[in-house]
Protein backbone atom coordinates (compact mmCIF):
# COMPACT_ATOMS: atom_id res chain seq x y z
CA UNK A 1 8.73 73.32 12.89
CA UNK A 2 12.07 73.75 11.94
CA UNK A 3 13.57 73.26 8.37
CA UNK A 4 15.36 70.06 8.83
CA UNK A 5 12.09 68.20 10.46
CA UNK A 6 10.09 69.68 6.99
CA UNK A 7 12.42 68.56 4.68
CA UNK A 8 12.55 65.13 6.32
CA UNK A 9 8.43 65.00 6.01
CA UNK A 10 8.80 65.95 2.18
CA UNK A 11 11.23 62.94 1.69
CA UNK A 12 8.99 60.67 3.41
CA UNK A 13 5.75 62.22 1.48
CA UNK A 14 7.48 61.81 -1.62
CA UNK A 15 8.69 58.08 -0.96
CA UNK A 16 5.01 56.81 0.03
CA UNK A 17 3.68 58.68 -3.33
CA UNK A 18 6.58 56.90 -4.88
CA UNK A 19 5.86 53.49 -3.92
CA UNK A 20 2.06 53.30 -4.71
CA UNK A 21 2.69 54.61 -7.84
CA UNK A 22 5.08 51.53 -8.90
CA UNK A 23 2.19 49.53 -7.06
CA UNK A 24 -0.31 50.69 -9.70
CA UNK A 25 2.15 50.27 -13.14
CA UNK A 26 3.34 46.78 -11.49
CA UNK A 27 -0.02 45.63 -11.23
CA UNK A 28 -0.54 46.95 -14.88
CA UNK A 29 1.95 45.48 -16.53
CA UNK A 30 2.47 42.32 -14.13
CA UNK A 31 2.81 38.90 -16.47
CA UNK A 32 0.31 36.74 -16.71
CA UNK A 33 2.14 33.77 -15.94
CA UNK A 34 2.51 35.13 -11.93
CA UNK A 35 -1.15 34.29 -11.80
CA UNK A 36 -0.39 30.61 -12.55
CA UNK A 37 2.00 30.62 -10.00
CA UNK A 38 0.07 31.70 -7.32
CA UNK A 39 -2.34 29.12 -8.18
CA UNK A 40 -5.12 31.62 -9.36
CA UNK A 41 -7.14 29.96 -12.26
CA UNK A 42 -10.19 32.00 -13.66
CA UNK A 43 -11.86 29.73 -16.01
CA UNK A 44 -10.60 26.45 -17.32
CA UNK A 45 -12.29 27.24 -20.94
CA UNK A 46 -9.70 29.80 -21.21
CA UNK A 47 -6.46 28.65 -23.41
CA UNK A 48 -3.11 27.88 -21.06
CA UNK A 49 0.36 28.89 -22.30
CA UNK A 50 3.62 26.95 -20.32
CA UNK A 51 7.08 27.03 -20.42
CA UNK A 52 8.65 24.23 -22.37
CA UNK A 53 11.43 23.98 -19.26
CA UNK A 54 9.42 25.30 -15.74
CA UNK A 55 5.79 23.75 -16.78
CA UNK A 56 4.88 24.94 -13.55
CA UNK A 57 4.92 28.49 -15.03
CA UNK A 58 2.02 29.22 -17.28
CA UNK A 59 -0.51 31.62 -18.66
CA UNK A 60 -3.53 32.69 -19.85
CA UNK A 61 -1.79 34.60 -23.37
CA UNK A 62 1.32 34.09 -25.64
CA UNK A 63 4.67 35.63 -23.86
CA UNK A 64 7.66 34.82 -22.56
CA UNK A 65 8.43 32.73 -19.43
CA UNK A 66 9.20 35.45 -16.59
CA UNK A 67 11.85 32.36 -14.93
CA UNK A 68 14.27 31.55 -18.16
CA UNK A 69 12.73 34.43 -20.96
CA UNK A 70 11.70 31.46 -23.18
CA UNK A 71 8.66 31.50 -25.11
CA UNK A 72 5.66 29.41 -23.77
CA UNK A 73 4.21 27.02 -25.48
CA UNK A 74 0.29 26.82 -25.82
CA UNK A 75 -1.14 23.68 -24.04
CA UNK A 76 -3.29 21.16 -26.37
CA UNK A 77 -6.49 20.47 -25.09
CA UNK A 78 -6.66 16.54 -23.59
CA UNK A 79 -10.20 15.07 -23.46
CA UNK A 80 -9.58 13.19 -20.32
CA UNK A 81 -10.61 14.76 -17.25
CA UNK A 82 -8.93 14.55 -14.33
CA UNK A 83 -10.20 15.77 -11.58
CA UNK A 84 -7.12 14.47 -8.84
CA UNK A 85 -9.61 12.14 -7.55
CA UNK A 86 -8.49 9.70 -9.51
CA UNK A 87 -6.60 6.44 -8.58
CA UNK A 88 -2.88 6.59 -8.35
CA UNK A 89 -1.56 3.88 -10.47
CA UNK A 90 1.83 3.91 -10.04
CA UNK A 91 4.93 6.90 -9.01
CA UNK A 92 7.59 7.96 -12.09
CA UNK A 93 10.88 9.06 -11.87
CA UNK A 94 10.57 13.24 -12.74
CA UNK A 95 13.41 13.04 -14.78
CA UNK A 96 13.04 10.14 -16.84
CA UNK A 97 9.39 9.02 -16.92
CA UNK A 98 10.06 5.82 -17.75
CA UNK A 99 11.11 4.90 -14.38
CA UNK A 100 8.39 4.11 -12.07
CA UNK A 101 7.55 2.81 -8.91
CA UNK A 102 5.04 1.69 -7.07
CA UNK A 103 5.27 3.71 -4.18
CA UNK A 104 6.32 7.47 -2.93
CA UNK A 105 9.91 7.92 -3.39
CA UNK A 106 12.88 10.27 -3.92
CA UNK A 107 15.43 9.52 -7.10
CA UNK A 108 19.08 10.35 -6.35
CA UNK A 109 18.70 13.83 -6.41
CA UNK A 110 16.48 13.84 -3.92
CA UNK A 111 13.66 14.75 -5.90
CA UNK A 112 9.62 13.44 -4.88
CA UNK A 113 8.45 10.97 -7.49
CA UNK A 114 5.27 12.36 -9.52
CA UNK A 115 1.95 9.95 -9.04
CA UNK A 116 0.27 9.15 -12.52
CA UNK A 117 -3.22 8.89 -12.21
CA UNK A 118 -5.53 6.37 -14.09
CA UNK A 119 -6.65 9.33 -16.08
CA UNK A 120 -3.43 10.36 -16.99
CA UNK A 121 -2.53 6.94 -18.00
CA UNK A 122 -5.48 6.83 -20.25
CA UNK A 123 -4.27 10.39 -21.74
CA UNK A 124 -0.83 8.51 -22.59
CA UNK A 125 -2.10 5.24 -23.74
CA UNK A 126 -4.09 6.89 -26.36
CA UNK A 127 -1.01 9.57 -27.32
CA UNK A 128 -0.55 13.26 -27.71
CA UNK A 129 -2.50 16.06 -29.99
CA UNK A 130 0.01 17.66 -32.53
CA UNK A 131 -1.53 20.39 -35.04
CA UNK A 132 -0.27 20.04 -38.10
CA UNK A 133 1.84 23.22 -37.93
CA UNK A 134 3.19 22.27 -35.03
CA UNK A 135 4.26 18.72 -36.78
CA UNK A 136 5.42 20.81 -39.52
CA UNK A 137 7.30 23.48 -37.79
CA UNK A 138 9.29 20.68 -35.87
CA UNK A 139 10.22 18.97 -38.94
CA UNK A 140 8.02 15.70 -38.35
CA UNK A 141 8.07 13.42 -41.17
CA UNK A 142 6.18 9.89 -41.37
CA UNK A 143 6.83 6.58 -43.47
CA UNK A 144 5.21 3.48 -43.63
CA UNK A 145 5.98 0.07 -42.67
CA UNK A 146 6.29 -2.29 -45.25
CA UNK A 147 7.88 -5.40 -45.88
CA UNK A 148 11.06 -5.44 -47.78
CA UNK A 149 14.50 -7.49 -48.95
CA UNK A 150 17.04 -7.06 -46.22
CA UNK A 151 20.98 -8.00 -46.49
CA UNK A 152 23.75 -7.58 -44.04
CA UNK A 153 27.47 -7.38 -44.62
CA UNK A 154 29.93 -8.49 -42.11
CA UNK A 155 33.09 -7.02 -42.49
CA UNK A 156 36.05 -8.97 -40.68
CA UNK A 157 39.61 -10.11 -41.11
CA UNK A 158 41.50 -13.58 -41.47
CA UNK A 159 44.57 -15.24 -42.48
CA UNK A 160 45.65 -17.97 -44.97
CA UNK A 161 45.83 -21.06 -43.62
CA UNK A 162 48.87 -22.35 -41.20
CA UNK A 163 48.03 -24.77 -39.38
CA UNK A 164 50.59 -27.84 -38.55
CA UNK A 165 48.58 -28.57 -35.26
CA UNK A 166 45.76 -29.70 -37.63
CA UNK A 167 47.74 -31.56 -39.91
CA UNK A 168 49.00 -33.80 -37.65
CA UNK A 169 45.80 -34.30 -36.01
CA UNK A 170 44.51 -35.12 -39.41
CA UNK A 171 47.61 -38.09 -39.93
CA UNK A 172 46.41 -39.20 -36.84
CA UNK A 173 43.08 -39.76 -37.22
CA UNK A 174 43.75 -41.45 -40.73
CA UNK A 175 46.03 -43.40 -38.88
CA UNK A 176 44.03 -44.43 -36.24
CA UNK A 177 41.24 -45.40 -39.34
CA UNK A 178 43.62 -47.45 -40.47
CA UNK A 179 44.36 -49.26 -36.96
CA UNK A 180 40.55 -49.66 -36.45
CA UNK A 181 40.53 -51.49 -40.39
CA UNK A 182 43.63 -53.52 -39.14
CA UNK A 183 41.88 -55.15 -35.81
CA UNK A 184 38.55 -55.41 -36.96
CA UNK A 185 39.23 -59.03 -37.25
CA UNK A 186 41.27 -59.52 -33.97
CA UNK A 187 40.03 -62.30 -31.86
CA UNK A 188 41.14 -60.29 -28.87
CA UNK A 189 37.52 -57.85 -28.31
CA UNK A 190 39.88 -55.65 -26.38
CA UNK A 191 42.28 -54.89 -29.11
CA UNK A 192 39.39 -53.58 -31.30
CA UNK A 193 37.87 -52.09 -28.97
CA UNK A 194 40.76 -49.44 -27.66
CA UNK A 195 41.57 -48.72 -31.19
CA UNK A 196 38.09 -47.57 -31.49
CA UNK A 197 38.52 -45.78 -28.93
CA UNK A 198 41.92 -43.91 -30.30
CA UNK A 199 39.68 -43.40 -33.65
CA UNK A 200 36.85 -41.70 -31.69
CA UNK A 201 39.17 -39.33 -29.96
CA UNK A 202 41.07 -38.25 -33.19
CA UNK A 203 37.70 -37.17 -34.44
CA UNK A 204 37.26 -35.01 -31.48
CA UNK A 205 40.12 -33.35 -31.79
CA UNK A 206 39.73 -32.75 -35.27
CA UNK A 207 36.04 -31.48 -34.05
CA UNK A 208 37.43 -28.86 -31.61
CA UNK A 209 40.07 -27.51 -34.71
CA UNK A 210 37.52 -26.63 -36.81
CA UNK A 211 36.49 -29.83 -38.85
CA UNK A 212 32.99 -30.90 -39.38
CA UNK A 213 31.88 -34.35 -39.14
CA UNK A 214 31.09 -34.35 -43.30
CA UNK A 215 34.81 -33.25 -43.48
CA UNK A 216 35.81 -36.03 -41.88
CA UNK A 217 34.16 -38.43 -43.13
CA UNK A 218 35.56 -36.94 -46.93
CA UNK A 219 39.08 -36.78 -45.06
CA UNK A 220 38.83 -40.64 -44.63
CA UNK A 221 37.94 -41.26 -47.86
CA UNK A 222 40.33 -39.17 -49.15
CA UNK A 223 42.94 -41.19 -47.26
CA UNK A 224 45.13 -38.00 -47.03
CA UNK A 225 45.78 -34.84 -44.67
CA UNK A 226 45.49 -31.33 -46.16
CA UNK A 227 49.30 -30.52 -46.61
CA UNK A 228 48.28 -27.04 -47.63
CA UNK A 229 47.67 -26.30 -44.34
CA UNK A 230 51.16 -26.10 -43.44
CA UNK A 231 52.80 -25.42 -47.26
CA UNK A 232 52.00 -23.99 -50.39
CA UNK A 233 50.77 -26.58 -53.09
CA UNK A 234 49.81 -27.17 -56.35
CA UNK A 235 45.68 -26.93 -55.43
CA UNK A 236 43.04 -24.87 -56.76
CA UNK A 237 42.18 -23.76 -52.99
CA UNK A 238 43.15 -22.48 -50.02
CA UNK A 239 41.91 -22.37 -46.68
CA UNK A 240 41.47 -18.91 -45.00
CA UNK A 241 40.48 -18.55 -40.77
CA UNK A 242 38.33 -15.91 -40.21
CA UNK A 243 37.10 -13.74 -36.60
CA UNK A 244 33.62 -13.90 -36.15
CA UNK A 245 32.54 -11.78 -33.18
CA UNK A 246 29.72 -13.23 -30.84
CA UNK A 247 27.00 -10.63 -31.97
CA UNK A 248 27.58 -11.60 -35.35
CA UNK A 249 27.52 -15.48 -34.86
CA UNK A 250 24.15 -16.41 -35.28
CA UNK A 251 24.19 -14.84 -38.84
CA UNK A 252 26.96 -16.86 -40.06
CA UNK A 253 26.69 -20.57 -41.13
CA UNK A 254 27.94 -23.53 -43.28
CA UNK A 255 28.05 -22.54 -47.12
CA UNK A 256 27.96 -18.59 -46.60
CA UNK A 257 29.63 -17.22 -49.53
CA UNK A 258 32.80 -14.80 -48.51
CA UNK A 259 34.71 -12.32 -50.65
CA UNK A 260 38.15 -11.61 -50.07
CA UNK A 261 41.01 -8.79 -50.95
CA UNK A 262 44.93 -8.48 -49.70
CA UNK A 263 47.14 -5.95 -50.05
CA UNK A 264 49.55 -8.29 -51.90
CA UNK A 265 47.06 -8.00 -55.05
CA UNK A 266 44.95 -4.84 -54.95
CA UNK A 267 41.77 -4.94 -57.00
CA UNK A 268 41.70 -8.84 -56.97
CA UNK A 269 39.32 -10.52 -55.41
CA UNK A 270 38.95 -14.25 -54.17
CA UNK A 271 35.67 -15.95 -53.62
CA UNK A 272 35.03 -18.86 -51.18
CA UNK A 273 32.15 -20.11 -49.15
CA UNK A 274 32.18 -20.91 -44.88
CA UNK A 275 33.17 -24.76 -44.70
CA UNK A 276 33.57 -24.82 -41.10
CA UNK A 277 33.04 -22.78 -37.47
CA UNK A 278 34.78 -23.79 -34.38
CA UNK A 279 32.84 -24.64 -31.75
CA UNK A 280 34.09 -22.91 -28.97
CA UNK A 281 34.02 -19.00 -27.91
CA UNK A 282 37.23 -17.53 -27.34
CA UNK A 283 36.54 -15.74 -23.97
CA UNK A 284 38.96 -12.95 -24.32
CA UNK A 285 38.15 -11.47 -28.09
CA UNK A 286 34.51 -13.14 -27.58
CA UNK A 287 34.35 -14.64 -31.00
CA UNK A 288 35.26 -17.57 -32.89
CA UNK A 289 37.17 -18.90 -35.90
CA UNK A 290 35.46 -19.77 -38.69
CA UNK A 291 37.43 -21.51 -42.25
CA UNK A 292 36.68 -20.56 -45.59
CA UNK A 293 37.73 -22.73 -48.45
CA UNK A 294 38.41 -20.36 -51.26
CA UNK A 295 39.63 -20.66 -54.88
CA UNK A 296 42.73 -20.20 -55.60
CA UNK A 297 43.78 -21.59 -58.88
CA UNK A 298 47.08 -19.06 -59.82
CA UNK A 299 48.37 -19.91 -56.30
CA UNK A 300 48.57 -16.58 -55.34
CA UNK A 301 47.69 -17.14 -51.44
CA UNK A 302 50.35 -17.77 -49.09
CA UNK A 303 50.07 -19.38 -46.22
CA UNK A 304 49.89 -16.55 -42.84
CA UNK A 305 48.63 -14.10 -45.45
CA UNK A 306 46.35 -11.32 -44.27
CA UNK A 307 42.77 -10.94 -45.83
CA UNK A 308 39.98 -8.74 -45.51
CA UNK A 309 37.34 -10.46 -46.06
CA UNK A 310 33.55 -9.10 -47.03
CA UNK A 311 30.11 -11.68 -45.91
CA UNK A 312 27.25 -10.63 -47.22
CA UNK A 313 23.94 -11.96 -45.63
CA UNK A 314 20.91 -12.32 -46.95
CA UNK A 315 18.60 -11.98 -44.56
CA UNK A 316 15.28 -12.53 -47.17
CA UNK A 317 11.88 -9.95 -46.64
CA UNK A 318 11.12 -8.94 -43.42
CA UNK A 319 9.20 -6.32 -41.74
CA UNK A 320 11.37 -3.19 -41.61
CA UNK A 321 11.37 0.41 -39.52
CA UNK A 322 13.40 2.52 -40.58
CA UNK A 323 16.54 2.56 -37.79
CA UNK A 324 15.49 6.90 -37.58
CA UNK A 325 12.12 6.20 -36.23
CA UNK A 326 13.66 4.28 -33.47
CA UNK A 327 14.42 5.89 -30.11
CA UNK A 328 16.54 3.86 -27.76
CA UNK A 329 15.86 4.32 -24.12
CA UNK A 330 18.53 2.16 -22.99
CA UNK A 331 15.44 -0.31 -21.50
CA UNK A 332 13.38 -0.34 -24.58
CA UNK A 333 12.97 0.80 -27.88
CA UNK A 334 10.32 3.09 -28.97
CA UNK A 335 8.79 4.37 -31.94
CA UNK A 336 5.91 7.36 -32.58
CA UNK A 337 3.00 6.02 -34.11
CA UNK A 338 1.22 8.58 -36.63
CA UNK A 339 -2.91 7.99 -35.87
CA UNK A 340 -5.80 9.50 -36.93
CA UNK A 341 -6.72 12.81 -35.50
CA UNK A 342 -3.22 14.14 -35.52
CA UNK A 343 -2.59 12.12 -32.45
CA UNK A 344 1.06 10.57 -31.89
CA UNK A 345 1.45 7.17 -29.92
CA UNK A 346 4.33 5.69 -28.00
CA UNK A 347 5.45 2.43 -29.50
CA UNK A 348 7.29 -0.76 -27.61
CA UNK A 349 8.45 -2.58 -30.32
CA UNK A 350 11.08 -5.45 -30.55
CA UNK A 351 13.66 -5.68 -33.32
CA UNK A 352 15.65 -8.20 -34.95
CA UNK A 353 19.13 -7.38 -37.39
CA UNK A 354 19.60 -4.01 -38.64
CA UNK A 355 20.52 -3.95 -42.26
CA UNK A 356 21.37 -0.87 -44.89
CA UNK A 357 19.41 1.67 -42.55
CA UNK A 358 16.47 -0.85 -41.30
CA UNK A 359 15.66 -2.92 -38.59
CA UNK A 360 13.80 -6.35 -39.02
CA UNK A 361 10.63 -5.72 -36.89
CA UNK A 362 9.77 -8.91 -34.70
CA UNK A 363 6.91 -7.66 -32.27
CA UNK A 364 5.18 -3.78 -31.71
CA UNK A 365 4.35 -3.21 -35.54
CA UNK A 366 2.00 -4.05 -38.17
CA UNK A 367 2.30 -3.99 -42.00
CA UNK A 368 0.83 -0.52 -43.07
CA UNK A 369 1.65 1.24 -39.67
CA UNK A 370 2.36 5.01 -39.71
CA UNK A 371 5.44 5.86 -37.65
CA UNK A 372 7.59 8.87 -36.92
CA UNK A 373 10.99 9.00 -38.84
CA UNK A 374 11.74 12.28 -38.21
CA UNK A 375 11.37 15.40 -35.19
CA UNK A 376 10.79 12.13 -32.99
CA UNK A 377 13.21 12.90 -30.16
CA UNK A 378 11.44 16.63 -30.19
CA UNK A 379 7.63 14.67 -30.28
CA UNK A 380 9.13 12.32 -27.44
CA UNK A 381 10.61 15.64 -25.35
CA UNK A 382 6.67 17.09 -25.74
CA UNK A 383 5.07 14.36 -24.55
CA UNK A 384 7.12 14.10 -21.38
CA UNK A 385 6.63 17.94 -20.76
CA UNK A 386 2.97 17.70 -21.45
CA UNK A 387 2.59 14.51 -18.73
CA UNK A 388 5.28 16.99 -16.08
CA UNK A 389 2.05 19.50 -16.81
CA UNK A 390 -0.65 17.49 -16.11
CA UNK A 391 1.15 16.00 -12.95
CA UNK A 392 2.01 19.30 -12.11
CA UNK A 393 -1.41 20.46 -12.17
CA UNK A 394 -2.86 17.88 -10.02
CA UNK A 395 -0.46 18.70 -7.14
CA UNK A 396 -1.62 21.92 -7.36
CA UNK A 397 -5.20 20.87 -7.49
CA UNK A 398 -4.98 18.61 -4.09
């Protein structure tokens, strides 16, 4: 044997020795997680650790996930067994949970929906385990729902009155009055009749302007059109139009006291009360003109004057959330629960106004309940990883 074939036999020698010695210290040191992986599973007594972003990667000890280096997270123990023999209910979205479907399907990404099982819907229904340290290390803090005094304030913008086109369909109508006084005699039915008829569509104009019917009837007592609407008088008050916006309409009504300010009088401020609301929606800002009759008795309030004007609503006790417990799916609203045990529950609930940090609550909560106001969106993140887990492990279980 010649020196080149020997030296070519102690390279090769020294390459096999090589590679079953990394072999042995691989299989020494080889994470625990790889075992999950491969699907082995020695005893399900034993305590399971996961990644909080590849559930599919667990183990049987604390470390650190072998895919992204984060730490795993132990698993809580569920008492409802599944054994994946269970009845599919229903198919969610594995990105958002909280779309489902009825059957198999991909979402957009092309991703399989994950089948729920009636065991796992029976784990969700009754909520998730969270040790107190856990609760404590994500900064979960609880309050209780209680009834309390809620106001609103609706902040908006107007102008003092100027308004010829209602003037003169105020002279109008009083003249049209006085027609209808004139003929009620007449021994022609016709005569009376069409100036009816003239009177009855003055007082729909003056309807679609802005009047109510009590200010009309006052106006034809009166006897007399508003000439403030047009100049600057002598009265005590002036009329102000205000926007309201359509979200805010069904808070403001008749006799809703207004505060105002300009920028003509800083620090002075002019109180009135909501005398009248239009009664049709202006399709391109969506909202409507309301008037406000407001005291003015220095005369300081000139006609095409701008205003910002404060409402404040009192919207009396109601049940109230607090508007921090409340996570907004975009389809629903949701708030944690705090039960007995530790365990956290998933919430529908239906609200009313928000007010000063609140929501009024009109279905999905009780007087006394426990809910989440704080380290929700983290308690709502862990209970979607924890049901990507358990689906997880019944496709590996089939």
């Amino acid at each position: 044997m010649n020196k080149k074939k020997m030296f070519l036999m102690i390279v090769m020698i020294v390459a096999v020795l090589a590679l079953i010695l990394l072999v042995f210290i691989f299989k020494g040191n080889r994470s625990p997680g790889y075992l999950a992986i491969e699907g082995k599973n020695e005893s399900a007594d034993k305590a399971v650790y996961y990644c909080p972003m590849h559930p599919d990667f667990t183990a049987d000890k604390p470390g650190s996930c072998a895919i992204c280096g984060m730490s795993l997270v132990k698993k809580e123990k569920v008492s409802t067994k599944n054994t994946g023999k269970n009845k599919i209910l229903h198919y969610r979205n594995p990105m958002d949970p909280e779309v489902t479907s009825p059957v198999p399907m991909k979402d957009s990404m092309g991703m399989d929906y994950v089948p729920v099982y009636e065991g796992e819907k029976a784990a969700e229904e009754a909520g998730i385990y969270m040790s107190p340290e856990k609760q404590q290390m994500i900064g979960v803090k609880k309050e209780k729902i209680e009834k309390r005094g809620l106001a609103r304030e609706i902040l908006t913008v107007g102008k003092v009155a100027y308004d010829p086109e209602l003037y003169v369909a105020q002279e109008e109508y009083l003249q049209s009055l006085k027609t209808v006084e004139a003929t009620r005699k007449s021994v022609l039915p016709s005569v009376s009749g069409q100036s009816k008829s003239l009177l009855e569509a003055a007082g729909k104009k003056l309807i679609l302007l802005g009047m109510t019917k009590d200010q009309i009837e006052e106006l034809g007592k009166q006897g007399k059109a508003q000439e403030n609407l047009y100049l600057p008088l002598d009265e005590d008050t002036a009329w102000v139009y205000l926007t309201i916006y359509e979200y805010e309409m069904g808070l403001i009504k008749e006799g809703v006291p207004v505060e105002l300010e300009t920028v003509a009088y800083p620090g002075v401020k002019f109180s009135g009360k909501i005398s009248a609301i239009t009664p049709v929606l202006n399709a391109q800002t969506r909202s409507v003109q309301a008037r406000a009759e407001v005291a003015d008795p220095e005369h300081k309030l000139k006609p095409e004057m701008f205003v910002n004007i404060k409402i404040k609503i009192d919207l009396g006790e109601k049940l109230a959330v607090p508007e921090s417990a409340v996570l907004d799916t975009g389809t629903r609203k949701i708030v944690y629960l705090a039960k007995e045990e530790d365990m956290l529950e998933a919430r529908e609930v239906t609200l009313g106004q928000k007010a000063a940090g609140f929501y009024e609550v009109l279905d999905g909560l009780k007087e006394g309940d426990m809910v989440v106001t704080s380290g929700n969106f983290l308690v709502d993140s862990e209970s979607k990883l924890k049901g990507a887990v358990s689906s997880s492990e019944h496709k590996h279980g089939e």
